[in-house]
C-alpha atoms as a PDB file:
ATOM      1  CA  UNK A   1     170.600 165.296  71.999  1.00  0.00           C
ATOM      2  CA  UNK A   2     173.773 163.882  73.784  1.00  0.00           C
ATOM      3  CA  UNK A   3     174.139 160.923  75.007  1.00  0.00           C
ATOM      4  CA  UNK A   4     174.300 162.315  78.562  1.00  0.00           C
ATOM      5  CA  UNK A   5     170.853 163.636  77.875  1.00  0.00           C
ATOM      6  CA  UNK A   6     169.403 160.405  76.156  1.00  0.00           C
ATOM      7  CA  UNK A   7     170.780 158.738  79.697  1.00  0.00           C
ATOM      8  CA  UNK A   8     168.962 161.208  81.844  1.00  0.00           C
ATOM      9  CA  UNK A   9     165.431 159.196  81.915  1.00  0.00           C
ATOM     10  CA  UNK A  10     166.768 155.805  82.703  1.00  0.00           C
ATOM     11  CA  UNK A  11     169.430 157.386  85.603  1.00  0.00           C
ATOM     12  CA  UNK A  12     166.290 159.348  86.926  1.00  0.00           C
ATOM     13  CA  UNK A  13     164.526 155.954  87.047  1.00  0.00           C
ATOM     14  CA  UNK A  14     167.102 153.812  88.737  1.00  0.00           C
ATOM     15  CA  UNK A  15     167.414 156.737  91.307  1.00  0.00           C
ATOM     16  CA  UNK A  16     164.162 156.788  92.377  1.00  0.00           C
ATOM     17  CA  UNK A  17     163.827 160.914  90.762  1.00  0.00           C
ATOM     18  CA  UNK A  18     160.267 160.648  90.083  1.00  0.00           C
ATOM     19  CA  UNK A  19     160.108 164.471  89.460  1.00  0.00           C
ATOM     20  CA  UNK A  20     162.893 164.121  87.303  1.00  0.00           C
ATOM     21  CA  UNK A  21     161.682 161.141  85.541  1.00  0.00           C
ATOM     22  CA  UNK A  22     158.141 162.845  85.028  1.00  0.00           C
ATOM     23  CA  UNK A  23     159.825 165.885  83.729  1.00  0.00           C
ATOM     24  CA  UNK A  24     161.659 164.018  81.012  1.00  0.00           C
ATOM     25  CA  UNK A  25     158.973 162.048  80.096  1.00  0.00           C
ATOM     26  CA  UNK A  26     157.091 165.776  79.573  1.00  0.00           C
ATOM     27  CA  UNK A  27     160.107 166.744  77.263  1.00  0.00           C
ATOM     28  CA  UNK A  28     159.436 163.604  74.703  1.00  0.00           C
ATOM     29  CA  UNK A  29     161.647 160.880  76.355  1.00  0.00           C
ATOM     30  CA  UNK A  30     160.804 157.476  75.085  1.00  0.00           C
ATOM     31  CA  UNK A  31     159.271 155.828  77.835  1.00  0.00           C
ATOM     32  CA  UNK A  32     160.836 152.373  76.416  1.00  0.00           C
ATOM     33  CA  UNK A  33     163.958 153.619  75.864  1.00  0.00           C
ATOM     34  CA  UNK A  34     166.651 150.712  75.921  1.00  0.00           C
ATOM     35  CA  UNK A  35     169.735 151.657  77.971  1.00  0.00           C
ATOM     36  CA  UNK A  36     172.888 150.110  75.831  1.00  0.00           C
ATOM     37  CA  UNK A  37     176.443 151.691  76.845  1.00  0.00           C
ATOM     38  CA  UNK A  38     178.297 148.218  75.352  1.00  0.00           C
ATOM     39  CA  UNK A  39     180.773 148.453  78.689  1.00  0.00           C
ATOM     40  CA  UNK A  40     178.070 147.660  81.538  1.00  0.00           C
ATOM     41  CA  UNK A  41     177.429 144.012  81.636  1.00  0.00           C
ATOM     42  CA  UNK A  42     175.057 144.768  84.233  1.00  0.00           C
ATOM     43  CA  UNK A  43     172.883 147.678  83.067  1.00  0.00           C
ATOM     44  CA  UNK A  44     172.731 146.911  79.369  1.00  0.00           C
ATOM     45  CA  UNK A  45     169.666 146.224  77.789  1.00  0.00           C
ATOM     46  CA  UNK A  46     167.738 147.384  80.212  1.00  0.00           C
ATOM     47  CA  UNK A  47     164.749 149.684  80.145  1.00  0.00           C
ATOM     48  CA  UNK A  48     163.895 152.414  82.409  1.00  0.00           C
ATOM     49  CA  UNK A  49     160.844 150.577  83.831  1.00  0.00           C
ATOM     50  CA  UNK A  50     163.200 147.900  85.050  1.00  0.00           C
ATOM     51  CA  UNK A  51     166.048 149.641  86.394  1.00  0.00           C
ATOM     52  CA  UNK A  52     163.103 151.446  88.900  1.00  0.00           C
ATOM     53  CA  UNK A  53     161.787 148.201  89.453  1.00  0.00           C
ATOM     54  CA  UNK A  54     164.943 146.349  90.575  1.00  0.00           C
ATOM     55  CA  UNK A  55     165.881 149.674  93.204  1.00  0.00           C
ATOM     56  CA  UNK A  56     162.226 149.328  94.174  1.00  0.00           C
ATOM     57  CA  UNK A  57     160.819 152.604  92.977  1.00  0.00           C
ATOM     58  CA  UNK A  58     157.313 151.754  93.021  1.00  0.00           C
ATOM     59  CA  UNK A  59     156.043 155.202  92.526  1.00  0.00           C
ATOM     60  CA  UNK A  60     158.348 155.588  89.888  1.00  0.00           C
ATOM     61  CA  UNK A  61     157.354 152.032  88.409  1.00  0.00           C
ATOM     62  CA  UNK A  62     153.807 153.374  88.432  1.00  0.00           C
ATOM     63  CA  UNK A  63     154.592 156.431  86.477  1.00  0.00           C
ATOM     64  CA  UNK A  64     156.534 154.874  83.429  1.00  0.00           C
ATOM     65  CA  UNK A  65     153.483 152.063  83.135  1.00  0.00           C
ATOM     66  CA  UNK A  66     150.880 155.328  83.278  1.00  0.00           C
ATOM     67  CA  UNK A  67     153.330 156.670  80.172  1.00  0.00           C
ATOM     68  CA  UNK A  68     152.965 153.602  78.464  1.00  0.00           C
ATOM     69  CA  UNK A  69     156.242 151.022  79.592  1.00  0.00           C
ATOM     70  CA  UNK A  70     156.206 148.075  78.100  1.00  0.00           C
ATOM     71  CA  UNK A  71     155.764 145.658  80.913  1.00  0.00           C
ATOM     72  CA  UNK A  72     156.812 142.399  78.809  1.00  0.00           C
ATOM     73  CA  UNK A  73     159.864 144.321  77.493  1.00  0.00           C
ATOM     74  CA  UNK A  74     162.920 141.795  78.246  1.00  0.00           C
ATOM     75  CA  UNK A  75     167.006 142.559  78.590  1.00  0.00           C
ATOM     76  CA  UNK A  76     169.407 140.106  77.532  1.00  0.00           C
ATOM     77  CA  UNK A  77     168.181 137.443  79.434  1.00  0.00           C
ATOM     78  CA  UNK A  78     164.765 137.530  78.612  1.00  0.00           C
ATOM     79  CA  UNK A  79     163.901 138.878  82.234  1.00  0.00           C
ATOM     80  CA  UNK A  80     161.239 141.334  82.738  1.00  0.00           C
ATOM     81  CA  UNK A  81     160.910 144.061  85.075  1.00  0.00           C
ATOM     82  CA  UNK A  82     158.537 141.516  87.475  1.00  0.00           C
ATOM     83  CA  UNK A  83     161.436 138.887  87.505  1.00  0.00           C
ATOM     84  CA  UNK A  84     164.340 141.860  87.869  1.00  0.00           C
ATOM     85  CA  UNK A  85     162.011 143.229  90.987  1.00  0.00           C
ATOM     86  CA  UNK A  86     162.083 140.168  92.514  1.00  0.00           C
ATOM     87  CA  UNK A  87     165.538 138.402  91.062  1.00  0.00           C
ATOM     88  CA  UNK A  88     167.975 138.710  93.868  1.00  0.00           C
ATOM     89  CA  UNK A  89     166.214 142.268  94.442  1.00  0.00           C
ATOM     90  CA  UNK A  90     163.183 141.311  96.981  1.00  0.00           C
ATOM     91  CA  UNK A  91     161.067 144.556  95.506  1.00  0.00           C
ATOM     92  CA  UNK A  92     158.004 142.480  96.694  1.00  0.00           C
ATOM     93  CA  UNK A  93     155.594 145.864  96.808  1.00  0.00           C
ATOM     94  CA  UNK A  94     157.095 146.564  93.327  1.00  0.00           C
ATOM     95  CA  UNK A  95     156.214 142.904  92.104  1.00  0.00           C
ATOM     96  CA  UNK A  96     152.901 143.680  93.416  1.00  0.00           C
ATOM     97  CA  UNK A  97     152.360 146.881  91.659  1.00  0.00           C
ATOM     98  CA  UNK A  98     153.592 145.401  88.263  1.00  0.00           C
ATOM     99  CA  UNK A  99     151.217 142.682  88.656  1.00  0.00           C
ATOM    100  CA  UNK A 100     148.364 145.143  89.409  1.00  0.00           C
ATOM    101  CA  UNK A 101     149.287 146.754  85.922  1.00  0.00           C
ATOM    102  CA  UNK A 102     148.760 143.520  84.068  1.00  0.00           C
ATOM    103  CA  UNK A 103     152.548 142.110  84.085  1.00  0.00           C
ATOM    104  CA  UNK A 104     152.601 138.053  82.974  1.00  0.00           C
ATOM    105  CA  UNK A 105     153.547 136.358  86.137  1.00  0.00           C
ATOM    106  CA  UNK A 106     153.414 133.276  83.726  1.00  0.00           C
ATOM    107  CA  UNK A 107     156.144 134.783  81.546  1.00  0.00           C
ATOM    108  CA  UNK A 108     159.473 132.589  81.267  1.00  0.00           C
ATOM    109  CA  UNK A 109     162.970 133.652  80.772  1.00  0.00           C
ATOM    110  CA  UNK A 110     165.690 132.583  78.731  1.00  0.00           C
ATOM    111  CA  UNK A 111     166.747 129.585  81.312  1.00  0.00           C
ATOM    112  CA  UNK A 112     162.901 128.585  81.406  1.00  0.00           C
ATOM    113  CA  UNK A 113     162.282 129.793  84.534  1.00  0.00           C
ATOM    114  CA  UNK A 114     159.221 132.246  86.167  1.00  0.00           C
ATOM    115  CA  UNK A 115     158.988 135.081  89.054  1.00  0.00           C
ATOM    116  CA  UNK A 116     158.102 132.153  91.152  1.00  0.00           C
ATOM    117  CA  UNK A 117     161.447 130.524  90.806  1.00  0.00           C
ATOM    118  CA  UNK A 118     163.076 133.788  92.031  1.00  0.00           C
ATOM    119  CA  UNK A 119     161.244 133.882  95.464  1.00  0.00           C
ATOM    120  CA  UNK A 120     162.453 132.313  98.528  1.00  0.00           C
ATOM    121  CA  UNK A 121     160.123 129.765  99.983  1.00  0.00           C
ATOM    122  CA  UNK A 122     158.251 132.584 102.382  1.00  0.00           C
ATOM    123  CA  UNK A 123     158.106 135.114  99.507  1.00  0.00           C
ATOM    124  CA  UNK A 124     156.509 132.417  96.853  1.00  0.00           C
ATOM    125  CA  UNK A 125     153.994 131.948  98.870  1.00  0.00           C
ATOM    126  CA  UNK A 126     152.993 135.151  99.703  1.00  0.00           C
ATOM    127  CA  UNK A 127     153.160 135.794  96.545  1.00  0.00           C
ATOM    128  CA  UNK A 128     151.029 133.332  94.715  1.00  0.00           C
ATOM    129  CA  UNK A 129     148.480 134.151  97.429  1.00  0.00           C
ATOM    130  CA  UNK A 130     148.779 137.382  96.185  1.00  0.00           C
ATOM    131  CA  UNK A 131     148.068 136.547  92.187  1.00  0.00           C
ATOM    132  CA  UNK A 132     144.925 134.368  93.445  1.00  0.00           C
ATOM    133  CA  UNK A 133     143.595 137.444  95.161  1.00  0.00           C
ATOM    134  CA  UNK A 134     144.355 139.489  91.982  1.00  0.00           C
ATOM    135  CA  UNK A 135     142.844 137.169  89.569  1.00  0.00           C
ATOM    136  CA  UNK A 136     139.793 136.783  92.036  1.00  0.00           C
ATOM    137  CA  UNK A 137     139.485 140.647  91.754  1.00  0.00           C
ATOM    138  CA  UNK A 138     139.674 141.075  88.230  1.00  0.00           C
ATOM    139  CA  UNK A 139     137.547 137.988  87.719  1.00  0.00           C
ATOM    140  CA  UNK A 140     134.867 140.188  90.149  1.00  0.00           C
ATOM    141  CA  UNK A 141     135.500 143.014  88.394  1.00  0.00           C
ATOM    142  CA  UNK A 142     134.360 141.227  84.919  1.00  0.00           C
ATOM    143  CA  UNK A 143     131.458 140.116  85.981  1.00  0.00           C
ATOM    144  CA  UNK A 144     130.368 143.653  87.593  1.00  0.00           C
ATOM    145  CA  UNK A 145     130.974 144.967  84.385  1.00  0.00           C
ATOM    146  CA  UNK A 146     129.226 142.124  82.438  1.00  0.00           C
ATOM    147  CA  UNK A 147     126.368 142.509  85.045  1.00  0.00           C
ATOM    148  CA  UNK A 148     125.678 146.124  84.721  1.00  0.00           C
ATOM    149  CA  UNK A 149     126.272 146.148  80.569  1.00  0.00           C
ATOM    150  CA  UNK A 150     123.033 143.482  80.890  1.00  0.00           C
ATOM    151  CA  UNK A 151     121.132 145.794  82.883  1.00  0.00           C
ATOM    152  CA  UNK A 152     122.267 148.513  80.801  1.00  0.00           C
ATOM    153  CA  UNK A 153     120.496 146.668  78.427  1.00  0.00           C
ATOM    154  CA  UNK A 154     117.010 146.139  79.671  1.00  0.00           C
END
């Protein structure tokens, strides 16, 4: 496959294609796929699931973490696709999305800082109101589950 080709997934991705992206990924593209061209300071290193994330394709975003992205997966300076959504990029539904899918809002990059540091003032709030509600859910959700496998038991 050319190089053109191997490119087709991640351009699809950053363009917000999703029929194109979902096509590709039917034809065997690697999902986690690591775009490296050596000339482009600013796309190198960076996988498909974060070049949708930083245009804000949530749909898109959604579709590569049903296919199996690696949501940790970091570029050369140990961002994420969470702290490239939000990193000068304001993809705040996008954020969300990627936190819904299980993305570390705790992870740190290489300059030791987190997706909160990214946010303006307005936005960090909003946001960590956000990841309370989230980890209230899924702390709900647990104990639904725990509940009913204890009845299942009886």
């Amino acid at each position: 496959m050319n190089s053109y080709r191997l490119m087709e997934l991640y351009y699809a991705c950053k363009a917000g294609d999703l029929d194109t992206v979902v096509e590709r990924l039917e034809e065997g593209y690697d999902v986690n796929e690591v775009y490296n061209t050596g000339n482009d300071f600013f796309d190198d290193g960076i996988t498909h699931l974060m070049a949708a994330a930083m245009k804000g394709h949530t749909s898109v975003v959604k579709t590569l973490v049903e296919w199996g992205a690696d949501l940790e997966a970091r570029e050369m300076h140990g961002c994420t696709a969470l702290m490239l959504a939000v990193y000068d990029n304001d993809q705040i539904d996008v954020a969300k999305e990627l936190l819904k899918q299980g993305s570390d809002w705790y992870s740190v990059d290489d300059r030791g800082e987190t997706v909160l540091d990214f946010l303006s003032e307005e936005d960090r709030q909003m946001m960590e109101d956000f990841i309370i509600d989230l980890e209230c859910e899924k702390e709900l959700g647990e104990l639904d589950s725990e509940s009913e496998s204890d009845t299942d038991f009886y």
